[in-house]
Protein backbone atom coordinates (compact mmCIF):
# COMPACT_ATOMS: atom_id res chain seq x y z
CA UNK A 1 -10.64 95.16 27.42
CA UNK A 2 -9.76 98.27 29.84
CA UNK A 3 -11.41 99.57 33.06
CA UNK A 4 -13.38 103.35 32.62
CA UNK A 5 -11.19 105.91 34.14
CA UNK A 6 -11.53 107.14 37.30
CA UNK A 7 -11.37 110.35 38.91
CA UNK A 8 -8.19 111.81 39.99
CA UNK A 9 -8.16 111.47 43.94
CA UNK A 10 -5.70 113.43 46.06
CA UNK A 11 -2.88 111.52 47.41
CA UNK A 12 -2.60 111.86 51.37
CA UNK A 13 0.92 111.63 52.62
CA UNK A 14 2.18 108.93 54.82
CA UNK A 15 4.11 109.05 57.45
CA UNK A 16 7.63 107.20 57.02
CA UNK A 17 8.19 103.92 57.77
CA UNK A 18 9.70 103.32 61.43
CA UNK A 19 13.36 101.97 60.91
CA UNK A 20 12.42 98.50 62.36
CA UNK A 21 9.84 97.55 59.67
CA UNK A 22 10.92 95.38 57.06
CA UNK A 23 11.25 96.99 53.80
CA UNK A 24 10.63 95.27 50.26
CA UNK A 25 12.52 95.89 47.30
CA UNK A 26 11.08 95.67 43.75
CA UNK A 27 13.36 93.62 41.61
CA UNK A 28 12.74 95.83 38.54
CA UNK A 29 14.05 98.87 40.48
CA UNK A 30 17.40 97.12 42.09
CA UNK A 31 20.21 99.39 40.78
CA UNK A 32 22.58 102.31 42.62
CA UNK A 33 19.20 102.95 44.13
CA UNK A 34 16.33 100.49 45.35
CA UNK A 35 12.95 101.45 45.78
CA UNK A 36 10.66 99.88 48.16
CA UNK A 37 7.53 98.13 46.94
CA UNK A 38 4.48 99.43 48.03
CA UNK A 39 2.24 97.48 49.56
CA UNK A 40 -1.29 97.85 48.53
CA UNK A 41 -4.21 96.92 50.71
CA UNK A 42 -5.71 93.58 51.41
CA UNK A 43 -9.26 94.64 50.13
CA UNK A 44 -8.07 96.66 46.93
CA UNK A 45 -5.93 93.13 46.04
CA UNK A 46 -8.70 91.43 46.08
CA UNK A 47 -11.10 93.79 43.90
CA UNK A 48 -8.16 93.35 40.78
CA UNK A 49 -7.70 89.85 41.65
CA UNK A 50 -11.69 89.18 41.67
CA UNK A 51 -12.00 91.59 38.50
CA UNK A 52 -9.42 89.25 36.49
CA UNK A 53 -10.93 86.18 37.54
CA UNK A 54 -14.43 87.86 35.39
CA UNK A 55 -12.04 88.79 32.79
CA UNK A 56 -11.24 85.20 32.18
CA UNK A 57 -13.89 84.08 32.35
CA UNK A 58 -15.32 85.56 29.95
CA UNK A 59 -12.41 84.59 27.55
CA UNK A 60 -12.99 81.37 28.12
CA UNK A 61 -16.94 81.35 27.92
CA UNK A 62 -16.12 82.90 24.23
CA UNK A 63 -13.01 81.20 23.24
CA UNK A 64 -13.15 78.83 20.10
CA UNK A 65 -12.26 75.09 21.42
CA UNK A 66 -10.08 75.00 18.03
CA UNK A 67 -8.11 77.82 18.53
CA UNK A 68 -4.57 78.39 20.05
CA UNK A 69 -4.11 79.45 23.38
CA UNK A 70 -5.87 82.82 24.57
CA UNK A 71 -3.48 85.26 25.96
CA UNK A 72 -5.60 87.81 27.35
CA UNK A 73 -3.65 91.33 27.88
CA UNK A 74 -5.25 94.60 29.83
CA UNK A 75 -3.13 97.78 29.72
CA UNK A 76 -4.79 100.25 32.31
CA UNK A 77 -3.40 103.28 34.14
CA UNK A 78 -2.81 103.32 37.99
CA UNK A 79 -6.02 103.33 40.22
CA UNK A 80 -6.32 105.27 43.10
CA UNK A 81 -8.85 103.53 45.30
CA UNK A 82 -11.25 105.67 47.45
CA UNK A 83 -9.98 106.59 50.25
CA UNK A 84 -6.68 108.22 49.57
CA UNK A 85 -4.62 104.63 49.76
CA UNK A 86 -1.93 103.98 47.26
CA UNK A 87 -2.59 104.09 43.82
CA UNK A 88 -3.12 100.12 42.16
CA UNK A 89 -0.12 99.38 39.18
CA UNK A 90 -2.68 98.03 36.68
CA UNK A 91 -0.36 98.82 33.55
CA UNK A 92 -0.25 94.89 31.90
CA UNK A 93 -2.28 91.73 33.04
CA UNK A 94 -1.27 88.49 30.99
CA UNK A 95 -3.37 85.22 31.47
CA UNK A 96 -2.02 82.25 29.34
CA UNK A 97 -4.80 79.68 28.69
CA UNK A 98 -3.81 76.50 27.46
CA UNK A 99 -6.22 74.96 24.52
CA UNK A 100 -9.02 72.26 25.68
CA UNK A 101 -8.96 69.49 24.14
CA UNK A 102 -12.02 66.88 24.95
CA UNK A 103 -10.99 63.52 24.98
CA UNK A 104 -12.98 60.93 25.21
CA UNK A 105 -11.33 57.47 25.73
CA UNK A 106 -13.56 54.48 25.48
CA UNK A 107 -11.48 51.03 26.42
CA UNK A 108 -13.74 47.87 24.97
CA UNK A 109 -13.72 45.19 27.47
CA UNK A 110 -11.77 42.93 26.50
CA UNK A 111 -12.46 39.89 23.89
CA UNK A 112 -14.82 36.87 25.80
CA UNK A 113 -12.64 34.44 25.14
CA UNK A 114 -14.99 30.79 25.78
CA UNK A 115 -13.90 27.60 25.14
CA UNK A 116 -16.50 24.78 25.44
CA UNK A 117 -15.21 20.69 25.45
CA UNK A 118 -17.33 18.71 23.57
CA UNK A 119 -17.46 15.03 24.52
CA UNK A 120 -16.28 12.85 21.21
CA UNK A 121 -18.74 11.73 19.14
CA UNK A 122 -18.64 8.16 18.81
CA UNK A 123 -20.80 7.37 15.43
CA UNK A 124 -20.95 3.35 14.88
CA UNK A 125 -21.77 2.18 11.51
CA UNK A 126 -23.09 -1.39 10.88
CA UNK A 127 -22.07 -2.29 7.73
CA UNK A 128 -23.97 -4.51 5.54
CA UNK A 129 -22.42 -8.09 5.45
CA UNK A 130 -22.73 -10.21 2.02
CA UNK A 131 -22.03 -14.10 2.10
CA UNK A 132 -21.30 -15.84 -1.27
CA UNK A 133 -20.52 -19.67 -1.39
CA UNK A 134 -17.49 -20.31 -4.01
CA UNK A 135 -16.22 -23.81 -3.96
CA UNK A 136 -17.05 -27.16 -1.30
CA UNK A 137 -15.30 -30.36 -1.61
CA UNK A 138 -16.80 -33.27 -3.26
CA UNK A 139 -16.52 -35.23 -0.41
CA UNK A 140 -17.19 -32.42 1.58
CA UNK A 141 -13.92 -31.86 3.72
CA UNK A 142 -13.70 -27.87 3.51
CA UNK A 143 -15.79 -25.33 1.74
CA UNK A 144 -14.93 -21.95 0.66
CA UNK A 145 -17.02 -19.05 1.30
CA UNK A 146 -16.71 -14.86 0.04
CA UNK A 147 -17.72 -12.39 2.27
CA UNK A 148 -18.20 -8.98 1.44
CA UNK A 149 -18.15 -6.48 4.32
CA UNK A 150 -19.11 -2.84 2.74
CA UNK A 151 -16.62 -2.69 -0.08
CA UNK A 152 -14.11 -5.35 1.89
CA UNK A 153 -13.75 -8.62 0.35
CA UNK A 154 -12.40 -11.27 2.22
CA UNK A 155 -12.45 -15.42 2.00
CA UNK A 156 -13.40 -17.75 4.81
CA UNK A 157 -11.90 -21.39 4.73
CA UNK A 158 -13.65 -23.82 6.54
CA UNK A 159 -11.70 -27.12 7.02
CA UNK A 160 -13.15 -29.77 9.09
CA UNK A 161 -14.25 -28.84 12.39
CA UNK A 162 -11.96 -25.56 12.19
CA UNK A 163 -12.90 -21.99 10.07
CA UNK A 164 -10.07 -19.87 9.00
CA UNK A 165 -12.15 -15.51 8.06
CA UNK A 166 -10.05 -12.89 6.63
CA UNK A 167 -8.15 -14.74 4.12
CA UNK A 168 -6.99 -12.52 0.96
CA UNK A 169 -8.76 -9.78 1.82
CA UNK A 170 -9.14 -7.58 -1.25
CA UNK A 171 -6.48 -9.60 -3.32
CA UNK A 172 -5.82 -8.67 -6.53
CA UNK A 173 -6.04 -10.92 -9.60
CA UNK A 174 -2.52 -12.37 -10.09
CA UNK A 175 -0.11 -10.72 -13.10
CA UNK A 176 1.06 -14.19 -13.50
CA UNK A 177 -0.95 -18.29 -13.31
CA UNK A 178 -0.84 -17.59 -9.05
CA UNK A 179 -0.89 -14.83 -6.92
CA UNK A 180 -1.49 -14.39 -3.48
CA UNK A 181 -2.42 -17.16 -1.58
CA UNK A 182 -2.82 -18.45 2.10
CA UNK A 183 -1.85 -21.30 3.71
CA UNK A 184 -3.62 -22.86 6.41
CA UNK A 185 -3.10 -25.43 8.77
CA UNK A 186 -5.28 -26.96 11.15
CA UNK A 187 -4.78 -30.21 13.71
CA UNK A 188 -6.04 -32.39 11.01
CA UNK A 189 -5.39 -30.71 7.81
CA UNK A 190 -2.77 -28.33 5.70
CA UNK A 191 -4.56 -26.60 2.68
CA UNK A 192 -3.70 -23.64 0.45
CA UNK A 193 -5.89 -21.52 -1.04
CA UNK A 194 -4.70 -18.97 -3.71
CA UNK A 195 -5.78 -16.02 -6.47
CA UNK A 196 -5.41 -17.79 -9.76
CA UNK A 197 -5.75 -16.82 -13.46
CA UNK A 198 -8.86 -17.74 -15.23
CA UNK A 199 -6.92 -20.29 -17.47
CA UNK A 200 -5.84 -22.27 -14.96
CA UNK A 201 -8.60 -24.92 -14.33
CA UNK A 202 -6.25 -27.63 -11.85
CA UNK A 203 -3.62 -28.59 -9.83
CA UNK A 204 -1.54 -31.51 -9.37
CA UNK A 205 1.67 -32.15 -7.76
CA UNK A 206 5.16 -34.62 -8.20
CA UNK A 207 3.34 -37.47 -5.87
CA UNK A 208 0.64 -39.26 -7.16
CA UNK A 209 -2.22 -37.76 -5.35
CA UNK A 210 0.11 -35.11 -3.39
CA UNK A 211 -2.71 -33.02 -3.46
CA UNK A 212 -6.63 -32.68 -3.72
CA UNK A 213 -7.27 -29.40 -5.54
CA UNK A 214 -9.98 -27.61 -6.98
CA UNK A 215 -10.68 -24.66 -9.12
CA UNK A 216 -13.37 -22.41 -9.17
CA UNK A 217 -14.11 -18.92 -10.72
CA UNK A 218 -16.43 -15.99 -8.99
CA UNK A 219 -19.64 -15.78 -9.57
CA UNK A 220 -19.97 -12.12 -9.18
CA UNK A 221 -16.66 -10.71 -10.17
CA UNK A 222 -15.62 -11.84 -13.58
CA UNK A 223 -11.71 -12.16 -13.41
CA UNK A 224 -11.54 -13.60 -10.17
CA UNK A 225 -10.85 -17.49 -9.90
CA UNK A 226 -9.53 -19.06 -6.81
CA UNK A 227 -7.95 -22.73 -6.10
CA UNK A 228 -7.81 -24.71 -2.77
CA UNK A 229 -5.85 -27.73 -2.40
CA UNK A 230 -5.45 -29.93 0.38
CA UNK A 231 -1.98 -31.54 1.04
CA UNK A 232 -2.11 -35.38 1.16
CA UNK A 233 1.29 -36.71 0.49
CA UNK A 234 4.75 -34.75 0.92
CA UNK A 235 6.50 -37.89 -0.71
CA UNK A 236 9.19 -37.33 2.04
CA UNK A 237 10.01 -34.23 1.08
CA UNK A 238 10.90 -31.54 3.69
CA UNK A 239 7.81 -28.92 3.88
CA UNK A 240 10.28 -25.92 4.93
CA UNK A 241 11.57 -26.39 1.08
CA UNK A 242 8.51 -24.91 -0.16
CA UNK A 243 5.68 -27.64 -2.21
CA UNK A 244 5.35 -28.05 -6.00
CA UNK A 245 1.84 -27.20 -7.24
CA UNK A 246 1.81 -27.83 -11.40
CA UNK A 247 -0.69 -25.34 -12.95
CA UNK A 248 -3.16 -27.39 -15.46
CA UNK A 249 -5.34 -26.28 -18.21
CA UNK A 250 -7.01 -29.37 -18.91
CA UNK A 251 -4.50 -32.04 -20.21
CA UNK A 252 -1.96 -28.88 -20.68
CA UNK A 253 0.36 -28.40 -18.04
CA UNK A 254 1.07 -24.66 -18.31
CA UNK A 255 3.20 -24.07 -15.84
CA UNK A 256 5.23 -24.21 -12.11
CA UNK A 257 4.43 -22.46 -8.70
CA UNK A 258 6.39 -23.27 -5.40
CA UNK A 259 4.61 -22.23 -2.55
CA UNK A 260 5.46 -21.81 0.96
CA UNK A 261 3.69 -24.15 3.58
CA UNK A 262 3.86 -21.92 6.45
CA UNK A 263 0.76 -20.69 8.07
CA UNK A 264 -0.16 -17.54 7.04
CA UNK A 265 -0.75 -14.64 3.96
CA UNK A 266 2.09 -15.13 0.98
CA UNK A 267 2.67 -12.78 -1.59
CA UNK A 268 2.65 -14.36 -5.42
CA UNK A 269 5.40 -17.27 -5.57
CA UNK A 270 7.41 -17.43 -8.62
CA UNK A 271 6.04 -19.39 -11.47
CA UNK A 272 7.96 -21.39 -14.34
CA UNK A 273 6.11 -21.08 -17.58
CA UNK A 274 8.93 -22.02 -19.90
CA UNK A 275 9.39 -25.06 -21.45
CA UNK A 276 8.62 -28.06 -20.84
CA UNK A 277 5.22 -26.12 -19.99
CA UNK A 278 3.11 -24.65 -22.45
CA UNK A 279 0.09 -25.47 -24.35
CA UNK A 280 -0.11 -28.13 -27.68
CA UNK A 281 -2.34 -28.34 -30.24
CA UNK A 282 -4.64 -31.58 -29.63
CA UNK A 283 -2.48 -32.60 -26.66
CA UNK A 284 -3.70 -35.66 -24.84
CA UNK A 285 -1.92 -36.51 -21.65
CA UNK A 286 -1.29 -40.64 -21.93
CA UNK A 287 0.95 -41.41 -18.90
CA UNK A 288 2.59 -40.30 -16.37
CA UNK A 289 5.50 -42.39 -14.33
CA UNK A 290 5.06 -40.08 -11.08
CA UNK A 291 8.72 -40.63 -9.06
CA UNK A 292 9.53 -43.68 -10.75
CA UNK A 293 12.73 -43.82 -12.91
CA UNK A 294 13.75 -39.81 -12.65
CA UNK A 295 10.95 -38.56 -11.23
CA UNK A 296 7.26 -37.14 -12.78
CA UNK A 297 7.82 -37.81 -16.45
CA UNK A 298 4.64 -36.75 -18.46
CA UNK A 299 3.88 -38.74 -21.80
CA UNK A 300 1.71 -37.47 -24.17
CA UNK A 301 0.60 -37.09 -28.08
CA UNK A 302 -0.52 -33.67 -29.86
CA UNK A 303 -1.16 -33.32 -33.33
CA UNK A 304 1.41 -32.43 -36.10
CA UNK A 305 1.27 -28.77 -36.94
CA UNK A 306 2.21 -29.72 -40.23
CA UNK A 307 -1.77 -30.76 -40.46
CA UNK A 308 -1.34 -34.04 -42.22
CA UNK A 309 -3.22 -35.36 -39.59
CA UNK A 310 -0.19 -37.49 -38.21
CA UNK A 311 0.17 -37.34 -34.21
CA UNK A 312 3.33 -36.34 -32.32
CA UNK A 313 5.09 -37.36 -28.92
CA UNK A 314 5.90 -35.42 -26.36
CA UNK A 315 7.95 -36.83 -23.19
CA UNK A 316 8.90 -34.22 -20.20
CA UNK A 317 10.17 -34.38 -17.06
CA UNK A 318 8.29 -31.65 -14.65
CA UNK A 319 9.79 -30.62 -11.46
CA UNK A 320 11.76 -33.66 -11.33
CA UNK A 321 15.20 -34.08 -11.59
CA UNK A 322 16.15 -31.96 -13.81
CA UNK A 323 13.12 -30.76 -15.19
CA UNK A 324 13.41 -30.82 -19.00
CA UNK A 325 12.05 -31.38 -22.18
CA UNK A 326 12.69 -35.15 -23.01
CA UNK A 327 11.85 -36.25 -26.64
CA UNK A 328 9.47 -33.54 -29.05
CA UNK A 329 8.86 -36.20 -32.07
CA UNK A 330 6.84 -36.27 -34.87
CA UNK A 331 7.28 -39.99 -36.63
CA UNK A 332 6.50 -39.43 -40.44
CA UNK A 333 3.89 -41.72 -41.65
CA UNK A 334 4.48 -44.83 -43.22
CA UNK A 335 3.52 -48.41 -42.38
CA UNK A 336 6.85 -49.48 -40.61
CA UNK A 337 6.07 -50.96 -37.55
CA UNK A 338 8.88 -49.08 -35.80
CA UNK A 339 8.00 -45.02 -36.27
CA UNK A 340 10.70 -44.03 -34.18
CA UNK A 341 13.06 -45.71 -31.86
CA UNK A 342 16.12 -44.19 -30.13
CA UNK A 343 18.60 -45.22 -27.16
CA UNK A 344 20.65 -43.04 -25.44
CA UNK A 345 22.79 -43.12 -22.81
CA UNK A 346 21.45 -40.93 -19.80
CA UNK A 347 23.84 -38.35 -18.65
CA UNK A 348 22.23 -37.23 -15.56
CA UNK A 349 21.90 -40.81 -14.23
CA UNK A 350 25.49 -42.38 -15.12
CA UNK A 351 25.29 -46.09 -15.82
CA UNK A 352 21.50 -46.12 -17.50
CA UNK A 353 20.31 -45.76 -20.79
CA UNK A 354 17.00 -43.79 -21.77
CA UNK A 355 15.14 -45.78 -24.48
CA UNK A 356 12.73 -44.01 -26.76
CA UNK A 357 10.50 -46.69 -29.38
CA UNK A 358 7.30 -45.73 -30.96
CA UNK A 359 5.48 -47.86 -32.87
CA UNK A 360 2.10 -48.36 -35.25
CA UNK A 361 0.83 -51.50 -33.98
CA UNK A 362 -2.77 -51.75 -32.75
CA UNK A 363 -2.91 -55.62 -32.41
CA UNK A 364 -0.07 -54.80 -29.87
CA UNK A 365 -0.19 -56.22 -26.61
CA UNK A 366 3.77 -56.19 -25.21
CA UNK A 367 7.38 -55.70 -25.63
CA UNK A 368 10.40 -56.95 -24.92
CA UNK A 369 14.08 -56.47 -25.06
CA UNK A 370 17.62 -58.01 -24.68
CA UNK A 371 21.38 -56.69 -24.26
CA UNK A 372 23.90 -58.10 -26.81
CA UNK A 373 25.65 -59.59 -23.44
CA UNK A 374 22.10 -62.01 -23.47
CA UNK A 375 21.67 -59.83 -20.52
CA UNK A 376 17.44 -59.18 -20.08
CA UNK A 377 17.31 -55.37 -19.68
CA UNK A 378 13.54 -55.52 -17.95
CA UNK A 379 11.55 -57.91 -15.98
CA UNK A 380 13.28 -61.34 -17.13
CA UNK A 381 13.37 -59.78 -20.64
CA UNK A 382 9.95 -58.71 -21.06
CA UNK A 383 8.32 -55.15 -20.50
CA UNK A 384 4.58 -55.57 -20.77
CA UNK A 385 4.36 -51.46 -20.55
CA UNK A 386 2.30 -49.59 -23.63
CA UNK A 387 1.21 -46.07 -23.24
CA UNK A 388 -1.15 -45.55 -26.44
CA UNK A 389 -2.28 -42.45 -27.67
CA UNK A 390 -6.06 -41.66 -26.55
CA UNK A 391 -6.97 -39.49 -29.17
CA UNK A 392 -7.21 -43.40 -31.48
CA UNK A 393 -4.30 -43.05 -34.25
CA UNK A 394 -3.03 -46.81 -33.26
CA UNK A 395 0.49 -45.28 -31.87
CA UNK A 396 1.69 -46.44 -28.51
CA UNK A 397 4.76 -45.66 -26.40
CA UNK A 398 7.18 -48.21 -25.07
CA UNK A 399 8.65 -46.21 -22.34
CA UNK A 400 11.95 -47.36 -20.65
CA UNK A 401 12.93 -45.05 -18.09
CA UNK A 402 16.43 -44.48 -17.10
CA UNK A 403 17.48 -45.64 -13.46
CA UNK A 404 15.37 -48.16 -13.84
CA UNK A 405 18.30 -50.86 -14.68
CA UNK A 406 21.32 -50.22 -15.84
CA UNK A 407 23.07 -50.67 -18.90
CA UNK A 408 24.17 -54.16 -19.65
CA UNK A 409 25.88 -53.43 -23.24
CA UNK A 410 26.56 -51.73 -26.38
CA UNK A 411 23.32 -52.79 -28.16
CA UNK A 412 19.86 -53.58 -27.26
CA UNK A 413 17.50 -55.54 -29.71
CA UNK A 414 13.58 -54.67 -29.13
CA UNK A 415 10.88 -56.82 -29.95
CA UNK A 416 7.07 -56.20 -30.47
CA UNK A 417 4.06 -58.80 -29.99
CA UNK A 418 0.74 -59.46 -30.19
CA UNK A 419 0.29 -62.60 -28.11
CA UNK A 420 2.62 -65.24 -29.32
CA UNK A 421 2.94 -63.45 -33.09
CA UNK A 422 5.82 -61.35 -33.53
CA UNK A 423 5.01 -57.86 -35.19
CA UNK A 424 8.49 -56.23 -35.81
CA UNK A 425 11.74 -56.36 -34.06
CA UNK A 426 14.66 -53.11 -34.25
CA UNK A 427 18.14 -53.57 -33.29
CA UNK A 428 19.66 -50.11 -31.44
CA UNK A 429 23.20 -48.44 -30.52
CA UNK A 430 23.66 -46.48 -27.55
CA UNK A 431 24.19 -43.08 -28.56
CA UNK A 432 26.04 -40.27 -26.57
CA UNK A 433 23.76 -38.54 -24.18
CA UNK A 434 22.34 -35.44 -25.33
């Protein structure tokens, strides 16, 4: 952009400057020899100044927002101004404009943070109780009850005046004859009551009457069977040694548990299932000498697994001392009064023989025996004992028991009557213990 030109105007001379008045130098000029600046006036200043200010303006009115910066740039030639002042140096204007930029900066409040505390929510749940009835005594001293909370299973002893809850709670049926049991002890009573396996269908122990047992299975979970057995008679023993409980099937006696008479849960006791326990074919149990002479000696017949229909004896000694297998006989048949008859001398009792006789004589009604000393080896000489066989084959046992007396002799002579009559009589060594 330029200005239009201008008329020339004739310059008036000025008088000099008086030599007091302060002189300006132009920097451009300073050399060998300075000029002065000349001074233009106020009001002519502030026409070029005014006219810029329009000239930028309008640059900026016009300029592009997203282009460089402007650099506006006026070449003119001097201007007189009216009135004869000093001519106006109007040769190059320069206005720099920086770009614009509009920014617009938007700050988001920042994130509502809330945090709310809920009370806790207590929920309470009422489960559904079950009660099942299992097992009561026959003369009605305890009874044992299930009860099923939700899927919890638990047993409830009562036992006399006093009720024991929460007993083998979800106990599992046993890998072995027992598992898991309790026992329980009240001010009049000590019971146990344990997980059993079906087979198992009593209990007895070493001391005649020891214990009062029974055996029943659940009626709503097949699998489960469970025992309870009041203690009656320690026989002396001390209870911190644990209790004997023999594990019946009928007349079988199948096998050995130990259990722990302290109050309170017990895992699954060991159990002895090796001989003498086991099952026999046709076994009936025919007596039993509880403590006497060695201690719990069962006597019993089974039939011959040959199948001739000939019977068998079997003599044990269970928990006692030791526990062992006896005599396992099978007499052939013939019609000898004496089937089988053996004397031995007793290792495990030193001084005492073990005698062994079994005979075929149903008119039978006692025994009797002498020493070759003349020594009487039972009772005065006679032994009235007979342990028969219950299943009828006419065989009975004449049963003398070692510790019972002690040996008087080399030889014993045995003799067999009914009444008065005598019926057979058997002459026997001592042989070596076995």
């Amino acid at each position: 952009m330029s200005f239009p030109d201008r008329p020339a105007q004739t310059r008036r001379k000025r008088p000099d400057l008086p030599e007091s008045r302060a002189v300006l130098l132009d920097p451009g000029s300073i050399g060998p020899h300075p000029q002065p600046i000349r001074t233009p006036r106020r009001k002519h200043v502030v026409a070029v100044l005014a006219s810029l200010v329009v000239i930028a303006g309008v640059f900026v009115a016009s300029r592009d927002d997203s282009e460089p910066a402007v650099h506006v740039t006026a070449d003119q030639p001097a201007v007189t101004p009216p009135g004869g002042h000093d001519p106006i140096d109007t040769s190059t204007t320069t206005v720099t404009l920086a770009p614009v930029e509009e920014t617009t900066t938007t700050t988001a409040p920042p994130a509502a943070t809330t945090t709310t505390t809920r009370p806790a929510r207590t929920t309470t749940t009422t489960l559904a109780t079950t009660r099942t009835p299992l097992m009561t005594a026959t003369d009605g001293a305890w009874e044992l009850t299930r009860v099923d909370t939700g899927a919890r299973r638990c047993l409830e002893l009562k036992l006399g005046p006093s009720t024991s809850e929460r007993l083998l709670c979800d106990a599992p049926s046993p890998a072995n004859l027992w598992g898991e049991y309790a026992t329980v002890i009240t001010p009049t009573a000590m019971a146990v009551v344990g997980m059993i396996d079906p087979q198992v269908t009593g209990l007895s122990a070493l001391m005649y009457g020891g214990v009062i047992a029974q055996v029943g299975a659940d009626p709503s979970t097949p699998g489960l069977s469970y025992a309870v057995g009041v203690i009656e008679n320690l026989g002396g023993g001390n209870p911190r040694n644990g209790f004997d409980l023999f594990l019946r099937q009928g007349e079988h006696t199948l096998g050995r548990a130990r259990v722990s008479l302290d109050a309170g849960q017990h895992p699954a006791p060991p159990v002895v299932t090796t001989a003498p326990y086991g099952v026999w074919p046709g076994y009936s149990k025919a007596g039993y000498t509880g403590f006497w002479f060695g201690g719990n000696e069962d006597l019993g017949f089974y039939d011959n697994p040959s199948g001739d229909g000939s019977r068998c004896l079997l003599w044990r000694r269970l928990g006692g001392t030791p526990e062992a297998m006896l005599l396992d006989v099978c007499p052939p048949a013939s019609d000898a009064v004496f089937r089988f008859a053996e004397l031995r001398d007793e290792g495990p009792l030193p001084g005492s023989v073990r005698a062994a006789i079994v005979v075929k004589a149903p008119g039978a009604t006692r025994w009797a025996c002498t020493w070759d000393t003349g020594e009487p080896c039972a009772f005065g000489g006679t032994e009235t004992t007979m342990i028969r066989d219950p299943a009828g084959s006419g065989l009975s046992f004449l049963p003398y028991f070692p510790g019972a007396f002690r040996r008087g002799g080399d030889r014993m002579t045995v003799t067999v009557y009914d009444g008065q009559t005598v019926l057979g009589e058997i002459t026997l060594d001592v042989l070596p213990a076995r």
